[in-house]
Protein backbone atom coordinates (compact mmCIF):
# COMPACT_ATOMS: atom_id res chain seq x y z
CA UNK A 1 113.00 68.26 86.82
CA UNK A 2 110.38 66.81 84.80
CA UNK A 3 107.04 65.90 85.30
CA UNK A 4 104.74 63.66 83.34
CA UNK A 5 100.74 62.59 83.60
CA UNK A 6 99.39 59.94 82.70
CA UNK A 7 96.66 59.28 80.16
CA UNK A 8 95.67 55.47 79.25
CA UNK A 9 98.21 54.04 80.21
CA UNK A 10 100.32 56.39 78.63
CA UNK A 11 103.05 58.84 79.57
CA UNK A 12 103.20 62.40 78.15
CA UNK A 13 105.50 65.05 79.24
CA UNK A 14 103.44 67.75 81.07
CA UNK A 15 106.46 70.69 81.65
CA UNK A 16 109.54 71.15 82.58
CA UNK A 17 111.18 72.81 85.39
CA UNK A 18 114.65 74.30 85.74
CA UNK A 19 116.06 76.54 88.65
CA UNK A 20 117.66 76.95 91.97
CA UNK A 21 118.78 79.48 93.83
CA UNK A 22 120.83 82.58 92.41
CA UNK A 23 123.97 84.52 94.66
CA UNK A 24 124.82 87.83 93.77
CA UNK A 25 126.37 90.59 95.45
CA UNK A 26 126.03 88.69 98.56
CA UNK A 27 122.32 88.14 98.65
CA UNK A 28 120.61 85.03 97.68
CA UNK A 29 117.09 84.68 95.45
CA UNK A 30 114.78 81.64 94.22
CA UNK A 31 114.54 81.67 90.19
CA UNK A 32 113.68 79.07 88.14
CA UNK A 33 111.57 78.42 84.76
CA UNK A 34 108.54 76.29 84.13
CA UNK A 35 107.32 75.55 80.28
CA UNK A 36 106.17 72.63 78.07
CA UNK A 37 108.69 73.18 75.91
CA UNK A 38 112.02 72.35 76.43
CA UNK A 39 113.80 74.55 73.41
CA UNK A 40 115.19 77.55 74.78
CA UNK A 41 114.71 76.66 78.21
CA UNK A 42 118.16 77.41 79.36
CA UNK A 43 118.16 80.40 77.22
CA UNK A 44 114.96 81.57 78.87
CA UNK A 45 116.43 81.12 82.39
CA UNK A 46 119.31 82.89 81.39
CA UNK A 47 117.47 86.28 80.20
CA UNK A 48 115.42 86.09 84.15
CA UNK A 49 118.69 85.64 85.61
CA UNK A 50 120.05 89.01 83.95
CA UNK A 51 116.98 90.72 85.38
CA UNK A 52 117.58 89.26 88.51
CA UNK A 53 121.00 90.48 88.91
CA UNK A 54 120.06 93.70 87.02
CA UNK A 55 117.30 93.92 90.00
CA UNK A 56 120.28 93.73 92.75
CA UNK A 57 122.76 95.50 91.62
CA UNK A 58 120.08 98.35 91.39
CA UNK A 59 118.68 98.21 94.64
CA UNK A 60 118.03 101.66 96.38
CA UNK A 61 118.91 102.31 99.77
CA UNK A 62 116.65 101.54 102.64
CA UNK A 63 116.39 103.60 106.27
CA UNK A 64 115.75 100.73 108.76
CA UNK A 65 113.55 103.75 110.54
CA UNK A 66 111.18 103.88 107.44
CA UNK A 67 108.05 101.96 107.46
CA UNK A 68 107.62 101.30 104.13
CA UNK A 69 109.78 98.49 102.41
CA UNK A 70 109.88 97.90 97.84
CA UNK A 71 110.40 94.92 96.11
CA UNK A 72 111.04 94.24 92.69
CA UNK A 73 108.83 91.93 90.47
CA UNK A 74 110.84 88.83 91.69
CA UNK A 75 110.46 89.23 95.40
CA UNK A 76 106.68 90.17 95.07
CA UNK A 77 106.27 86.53 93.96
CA UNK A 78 107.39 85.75 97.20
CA UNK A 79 105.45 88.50 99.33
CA UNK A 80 102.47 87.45 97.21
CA UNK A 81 103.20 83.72 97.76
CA UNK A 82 102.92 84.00 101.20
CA UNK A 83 100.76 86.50 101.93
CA UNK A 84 97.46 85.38 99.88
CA UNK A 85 98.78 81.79 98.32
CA UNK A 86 99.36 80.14 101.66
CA UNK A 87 96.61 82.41 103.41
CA UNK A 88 94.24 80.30 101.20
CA UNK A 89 95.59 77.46 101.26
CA UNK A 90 93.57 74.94 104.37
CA UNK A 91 91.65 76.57 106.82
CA UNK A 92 92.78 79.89 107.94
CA UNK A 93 89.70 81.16 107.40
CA UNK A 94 90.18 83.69 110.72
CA UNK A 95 93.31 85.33 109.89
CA UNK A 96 91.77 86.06 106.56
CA UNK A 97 89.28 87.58 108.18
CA UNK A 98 90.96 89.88 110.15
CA UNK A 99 93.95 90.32 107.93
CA UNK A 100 92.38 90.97 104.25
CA UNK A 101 89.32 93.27 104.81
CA UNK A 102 91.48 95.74 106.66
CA UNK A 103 94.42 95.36 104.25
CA UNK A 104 94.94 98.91 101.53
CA UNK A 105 95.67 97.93 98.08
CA UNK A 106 95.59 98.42 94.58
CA UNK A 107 95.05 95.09 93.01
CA UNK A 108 92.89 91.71 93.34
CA UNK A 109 95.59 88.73 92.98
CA UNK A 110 94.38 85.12 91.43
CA UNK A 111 95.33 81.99 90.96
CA UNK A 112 95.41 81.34 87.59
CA UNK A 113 95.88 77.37 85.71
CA UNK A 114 99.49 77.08 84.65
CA UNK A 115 97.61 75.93 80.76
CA UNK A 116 94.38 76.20 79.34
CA UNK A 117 92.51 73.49 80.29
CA UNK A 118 94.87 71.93 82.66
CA UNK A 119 93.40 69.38 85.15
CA UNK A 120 94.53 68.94 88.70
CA UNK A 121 94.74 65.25 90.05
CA UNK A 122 91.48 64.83 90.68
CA UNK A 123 91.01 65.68 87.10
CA UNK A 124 89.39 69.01 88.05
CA UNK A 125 89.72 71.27 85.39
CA UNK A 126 91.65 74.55 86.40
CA UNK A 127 89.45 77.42 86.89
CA UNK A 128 90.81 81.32 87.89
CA UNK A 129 90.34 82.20 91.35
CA UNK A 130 90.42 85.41 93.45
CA UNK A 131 92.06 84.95 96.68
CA UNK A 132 90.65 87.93 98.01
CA UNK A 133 87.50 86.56 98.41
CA UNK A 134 87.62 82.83 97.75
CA UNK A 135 89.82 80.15 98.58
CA UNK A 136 91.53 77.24 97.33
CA UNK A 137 89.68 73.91 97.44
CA UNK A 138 89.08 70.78 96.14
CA UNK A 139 86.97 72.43 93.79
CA UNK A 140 88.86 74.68 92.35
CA UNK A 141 91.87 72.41 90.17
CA UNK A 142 94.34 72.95 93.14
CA UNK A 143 94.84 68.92 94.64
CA UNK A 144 98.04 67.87 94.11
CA UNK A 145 98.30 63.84 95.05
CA UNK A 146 102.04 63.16 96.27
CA UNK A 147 103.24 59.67 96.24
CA UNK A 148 104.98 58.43 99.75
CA UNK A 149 107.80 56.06 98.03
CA UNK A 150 107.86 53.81 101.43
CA UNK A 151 104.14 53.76 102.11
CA UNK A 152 102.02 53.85 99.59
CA UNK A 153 98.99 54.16 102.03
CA UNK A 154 100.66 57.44 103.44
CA UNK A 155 99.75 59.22 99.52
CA UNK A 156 97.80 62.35 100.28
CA UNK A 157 96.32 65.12 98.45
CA UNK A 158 97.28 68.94 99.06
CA UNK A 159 95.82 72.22 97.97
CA UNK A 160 98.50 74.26 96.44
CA UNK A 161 99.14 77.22 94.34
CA UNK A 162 99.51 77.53 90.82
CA UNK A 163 100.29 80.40 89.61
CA UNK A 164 99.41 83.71 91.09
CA UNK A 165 99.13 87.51 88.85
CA UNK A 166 97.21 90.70 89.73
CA UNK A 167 95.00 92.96 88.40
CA UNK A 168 95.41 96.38 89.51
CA UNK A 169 92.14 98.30 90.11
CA UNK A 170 93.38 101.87 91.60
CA UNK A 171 96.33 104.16 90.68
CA UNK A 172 99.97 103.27 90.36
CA UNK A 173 103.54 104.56 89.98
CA UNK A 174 106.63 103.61 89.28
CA UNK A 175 108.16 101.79 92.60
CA UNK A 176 111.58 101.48 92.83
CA UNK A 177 112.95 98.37 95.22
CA UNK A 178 115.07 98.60 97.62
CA UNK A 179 115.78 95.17 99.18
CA UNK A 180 115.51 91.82 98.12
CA UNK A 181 113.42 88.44 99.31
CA UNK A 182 115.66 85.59 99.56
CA UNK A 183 113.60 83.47 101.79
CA UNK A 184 109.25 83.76 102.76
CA UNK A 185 106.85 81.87 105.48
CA UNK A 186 103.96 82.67 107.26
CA UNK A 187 103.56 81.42 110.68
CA UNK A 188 99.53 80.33 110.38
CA UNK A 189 99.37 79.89 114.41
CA UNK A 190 101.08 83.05 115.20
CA UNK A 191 99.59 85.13 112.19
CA UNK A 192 102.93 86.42 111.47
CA UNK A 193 105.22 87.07 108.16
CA UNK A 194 108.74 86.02 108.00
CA UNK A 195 111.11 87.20 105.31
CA UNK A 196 114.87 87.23 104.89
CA UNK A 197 116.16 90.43 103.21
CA UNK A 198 119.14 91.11 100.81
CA UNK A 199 119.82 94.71 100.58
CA UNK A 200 122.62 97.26 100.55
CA UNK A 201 125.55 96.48 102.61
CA UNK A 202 123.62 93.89 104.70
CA UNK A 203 123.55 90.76 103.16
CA UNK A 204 121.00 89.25 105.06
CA UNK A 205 118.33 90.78 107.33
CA UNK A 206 115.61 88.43 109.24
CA UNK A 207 112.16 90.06 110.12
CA UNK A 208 109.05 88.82 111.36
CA UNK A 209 105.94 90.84 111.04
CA UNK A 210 102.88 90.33 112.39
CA UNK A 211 100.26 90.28 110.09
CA UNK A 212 98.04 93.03 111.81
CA UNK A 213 101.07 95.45 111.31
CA UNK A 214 101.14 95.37 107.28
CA UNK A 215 98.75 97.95 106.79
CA UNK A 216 99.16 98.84 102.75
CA UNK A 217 100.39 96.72 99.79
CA UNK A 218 100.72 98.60 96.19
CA UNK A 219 101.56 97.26 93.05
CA UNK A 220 103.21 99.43 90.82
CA UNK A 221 102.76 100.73 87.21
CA UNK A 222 106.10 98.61 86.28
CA UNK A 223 106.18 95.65 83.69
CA UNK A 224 105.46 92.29 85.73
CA UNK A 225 108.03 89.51 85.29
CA UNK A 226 107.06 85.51 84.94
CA UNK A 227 108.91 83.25 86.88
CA UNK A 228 108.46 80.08 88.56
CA UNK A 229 110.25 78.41 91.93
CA UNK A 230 109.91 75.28 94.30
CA UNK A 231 107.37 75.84 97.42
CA UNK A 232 108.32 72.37 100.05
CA UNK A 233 104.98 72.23 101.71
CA UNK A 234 104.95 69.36 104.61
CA UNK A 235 108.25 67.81 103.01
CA UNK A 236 106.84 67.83 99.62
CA UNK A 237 107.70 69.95 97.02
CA UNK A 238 105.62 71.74 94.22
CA UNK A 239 106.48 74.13 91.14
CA UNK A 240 104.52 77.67 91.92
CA UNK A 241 104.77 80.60 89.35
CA UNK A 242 104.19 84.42 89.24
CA UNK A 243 103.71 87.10 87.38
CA UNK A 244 103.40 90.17 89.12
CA UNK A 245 104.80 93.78 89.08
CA UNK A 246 107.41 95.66 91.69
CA UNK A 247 105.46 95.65 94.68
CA UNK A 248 105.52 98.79 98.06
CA UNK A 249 104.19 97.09 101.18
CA UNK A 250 103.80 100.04 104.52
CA UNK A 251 104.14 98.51 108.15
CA UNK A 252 103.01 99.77 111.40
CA UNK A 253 105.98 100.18 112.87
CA UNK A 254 109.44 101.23 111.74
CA UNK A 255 111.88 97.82 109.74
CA UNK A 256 113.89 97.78 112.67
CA UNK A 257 111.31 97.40 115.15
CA UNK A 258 110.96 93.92 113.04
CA UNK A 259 114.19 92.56 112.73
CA UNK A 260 115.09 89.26 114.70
């Protein structure tokens, strides 16, 4: 997929995008790669799709009566995605409220500009931005104008994501994961988490969580991997990226008491 902006009346390749959606084992993941240039793009996917499967075939094992769940580098893209991306995306102001400031962690996560001085649509240049304490605005090089092919007066503008890291601020370890995200959404009205797990010997696990039951998220002392996917957000679809280490998140309740 390629995208291109326009400058005087004049097209210019902006980056490239190539991914879908890996099967291994069983268990499905997003993975895809997002860069201006297009040498060694397929050999760059390639080398994240040998973590990837490197990442499931080493999966620990997971006691569905533990409350704590880990998630390699790839899947806390996701977890992150959802949990503080989306959170500050439009006005959710009150589950941020109530969700953030009681929230344990280690880290502050941004939003970071894909490029230096990249511009958003609005020609905003792209500024970072803690989503901790701020959120994403019109302000902030996060508009995104998508083009309605069959009505031209239905274009609109979105806030979306960029690209999302974090900087750790407390201790660490080593975390070792033990299940997989193969699919993410937050219910905004319901103030609730929904992931699909991969992990050993079940292929595919549903839970929904609400958010008032995640109590701790750590990022560990491992290596954070770069990667980028495709977020559809009201039927339209944007690149997001992360680069973030494996990832422990500790729930009220016991995994089981989650599943649907």
């Amino acid at each position: 997929m390629q995208f291109t902006k326009e400058e005087k009346c004049k097209s210019s390749l902006e980056y490239v995008y190539l991914g879908g959606i890996l099967t291994c084992c069983g268990i499905t993941r997003p993975i895809g790669i997002k860069q201006r240039n297009i040498n060694f793009l397929s050999a760059n996917l390639t080398k994240l799709i040998s973590l990837a499967i490197e990442g499931i075939n080493s999966l620990n094992f997971v006691d569905l009566n533990s409350v704590g769940l880990s998630f390699d580098s790839f899947s806390a893209g996701i977890l992150f995605h959802e949990l503080f991306g989306h959170l500050s995306e439009g006005d959710v102001k009150d589950i941020r409220e109530s969700f953030i400031p009681a929230l344990k962690r280690n880290f502050n996560v941004y939003d970071v500009p894909f490029y230096p001085n990249q511009q958003d649509d609005a020609c905003i240049k792209g500024h970072s931005v803690n989503l901790l304490n701020s959120r994403l605005n019109y302000d902030t090089g996060n508009l995104f104008i998508y083009i309605d092919r069959d009505n031209v007066q239905n274009n609109i503008g979105i806030i979306r994501q960029r690209k999302l890291i974090a900087t750790r601020f407390g201790l660490a370890e080593v975390i070792n994961p033990n299940v997989v995200i193969s699919f993410g959404g937050v219910n905004i009205q319901k103030h609730a988490l929904h992931i699909r797990l991969g992990l050993q010997k079940i292929k595919k696990l549903d839970l929904k969580i609400p958010l008032e039951d995640i109590k701790e998220v750590y990022t560990s002392d491992n290596s954070p991997i770069e990667y980028s996917t495709i977020c559809q957000k009201i039927s339209y679809p944007a690149v997001v990226s992360f680069k973030l280490p494996n990832v422990y998140m500790r729930l009220k309740r016991p995994i089981k008491f989650y599943i649907q």
